[in-house]
Protein backbone atom coordinates (compact mmCIF):
# COMPACT_ATOMS: atom_id res chain seq x y z
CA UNK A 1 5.78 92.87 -149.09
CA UNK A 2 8.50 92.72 -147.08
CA UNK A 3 8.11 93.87 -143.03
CA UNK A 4 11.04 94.78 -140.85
CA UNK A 5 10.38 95.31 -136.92
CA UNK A 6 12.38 96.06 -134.25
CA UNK A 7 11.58 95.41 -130.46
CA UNK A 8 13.16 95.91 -127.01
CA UNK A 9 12.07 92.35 -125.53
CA UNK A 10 12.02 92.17 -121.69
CA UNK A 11 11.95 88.46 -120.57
CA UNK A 12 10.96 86.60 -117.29
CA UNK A 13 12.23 83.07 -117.36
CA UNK A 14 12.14 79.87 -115.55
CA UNK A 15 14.53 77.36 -116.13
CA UNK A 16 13.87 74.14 -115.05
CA UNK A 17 16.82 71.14 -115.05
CA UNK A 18 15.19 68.29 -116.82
CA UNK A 19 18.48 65.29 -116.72
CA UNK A 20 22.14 65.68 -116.90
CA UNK A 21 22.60 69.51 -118.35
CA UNK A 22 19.44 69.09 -120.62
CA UNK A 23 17.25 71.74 -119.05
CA UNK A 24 13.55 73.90 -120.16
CA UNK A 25 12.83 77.61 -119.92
CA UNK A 26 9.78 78.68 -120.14
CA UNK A 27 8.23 82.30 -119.28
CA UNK A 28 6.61 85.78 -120.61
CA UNK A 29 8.49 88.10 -122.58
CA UNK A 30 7.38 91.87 -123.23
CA UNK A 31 8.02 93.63 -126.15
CA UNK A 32 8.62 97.45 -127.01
CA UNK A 33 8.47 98.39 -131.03
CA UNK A 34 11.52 100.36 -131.57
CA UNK A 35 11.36 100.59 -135.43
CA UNK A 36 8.56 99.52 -138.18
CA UNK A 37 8.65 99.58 -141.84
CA UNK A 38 7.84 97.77 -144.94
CA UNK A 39 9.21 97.40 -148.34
CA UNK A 40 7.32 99.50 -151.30
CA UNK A 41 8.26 100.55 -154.70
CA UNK A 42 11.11 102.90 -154.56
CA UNK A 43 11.79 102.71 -150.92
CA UNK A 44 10.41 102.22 -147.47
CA UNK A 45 7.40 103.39 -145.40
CA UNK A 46 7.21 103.67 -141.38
CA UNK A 47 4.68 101.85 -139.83
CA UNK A 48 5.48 102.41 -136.18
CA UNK A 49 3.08 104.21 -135.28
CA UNK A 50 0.84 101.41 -136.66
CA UNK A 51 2.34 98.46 -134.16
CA UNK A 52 1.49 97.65 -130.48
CA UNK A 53 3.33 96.41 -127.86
CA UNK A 54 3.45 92.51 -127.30
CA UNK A 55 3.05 90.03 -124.50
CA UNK A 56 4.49 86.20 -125.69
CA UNK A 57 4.99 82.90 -124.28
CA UNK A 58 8.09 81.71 -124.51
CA UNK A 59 9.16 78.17 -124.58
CA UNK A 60 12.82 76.79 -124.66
CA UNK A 61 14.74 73.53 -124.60
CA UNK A 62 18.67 73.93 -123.82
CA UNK A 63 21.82 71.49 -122.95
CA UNK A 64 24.57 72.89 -120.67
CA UNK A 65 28.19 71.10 -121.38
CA UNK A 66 29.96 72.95 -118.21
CA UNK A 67 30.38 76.33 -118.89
CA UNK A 68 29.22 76.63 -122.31
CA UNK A 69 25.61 75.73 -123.67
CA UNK A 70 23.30 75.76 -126.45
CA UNK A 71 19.74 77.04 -126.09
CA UNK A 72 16.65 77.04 -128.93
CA UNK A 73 13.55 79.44 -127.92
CA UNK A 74 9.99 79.60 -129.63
CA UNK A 75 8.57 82.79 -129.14
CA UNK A 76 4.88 83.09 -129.90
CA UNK A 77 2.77 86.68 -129.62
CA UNK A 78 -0.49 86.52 -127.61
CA UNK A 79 -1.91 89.86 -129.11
CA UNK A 80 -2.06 91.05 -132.36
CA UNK A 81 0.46 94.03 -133.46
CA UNK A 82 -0.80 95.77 -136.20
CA UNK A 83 -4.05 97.00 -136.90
CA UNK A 84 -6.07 95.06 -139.25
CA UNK A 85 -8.53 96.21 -141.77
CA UNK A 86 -11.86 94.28 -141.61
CA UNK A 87 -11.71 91.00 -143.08
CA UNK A 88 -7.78 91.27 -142.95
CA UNK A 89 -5.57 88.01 -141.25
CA UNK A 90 -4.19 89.48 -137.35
CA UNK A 91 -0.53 89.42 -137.51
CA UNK A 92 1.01 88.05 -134.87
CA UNK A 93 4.77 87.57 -133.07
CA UNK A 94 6.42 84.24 -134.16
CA UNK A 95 10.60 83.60 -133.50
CA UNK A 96 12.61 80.86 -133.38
CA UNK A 97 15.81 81.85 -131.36
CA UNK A 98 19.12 80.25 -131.21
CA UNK A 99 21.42 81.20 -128.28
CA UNK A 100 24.87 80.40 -127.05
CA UNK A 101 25.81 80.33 -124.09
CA UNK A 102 29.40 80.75 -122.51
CA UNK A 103 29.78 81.39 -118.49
CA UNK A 104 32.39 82.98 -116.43
């Protein structure tokens, strides 16, 4: 089955310069479901009313050349976000983000 959800993440992040433009961020990022829907026979179904709000840790290593920069995040959920049938696996918040950076 495939899933498909959509969240409004609000971040608080620390960046912390490690040596010469390499540099960690590290922090808590909120999430909002937006959308939620999975994959059946002949179409979709909503499920939003099914997820939860989420509360991750977020963990990032980054390298700043000047004004432009590279930056990989792992994002991992601390609660679970969909309700789970007894006996069922918790499902959980994972993400790898990549993110470019360019300043002005």
């Amino acid at each position: 089955t495939t899933y498909t959800n959509t969240y409004f993440n609000l971040g608080l992040m620390f960046r912390s310069k490690i040596y010469k433009g390499l540099y960690s961020t590290s922090g808590v990022q909120f999430s909002l479901p937006l959308s939620a829907d999975f994959a059946v026979p002949g179409g979709t179904v909503d499920n939003k009313e099914n997820i939860a709000n989420d509360v991750s840790l977020v963990i990032g290593l980054g390298q700043q050349f000047g004004r432009i920069g590279i930056e990989g995040r792992w994002d991992s959920g601390l609660k679970g976000i969909e309700e789970v049938p007894i006996g069922g696996s918790v499902k959980r918040n994972r993400a790898f983000t990549f993110i470019g950076i360019l300043g002005f």
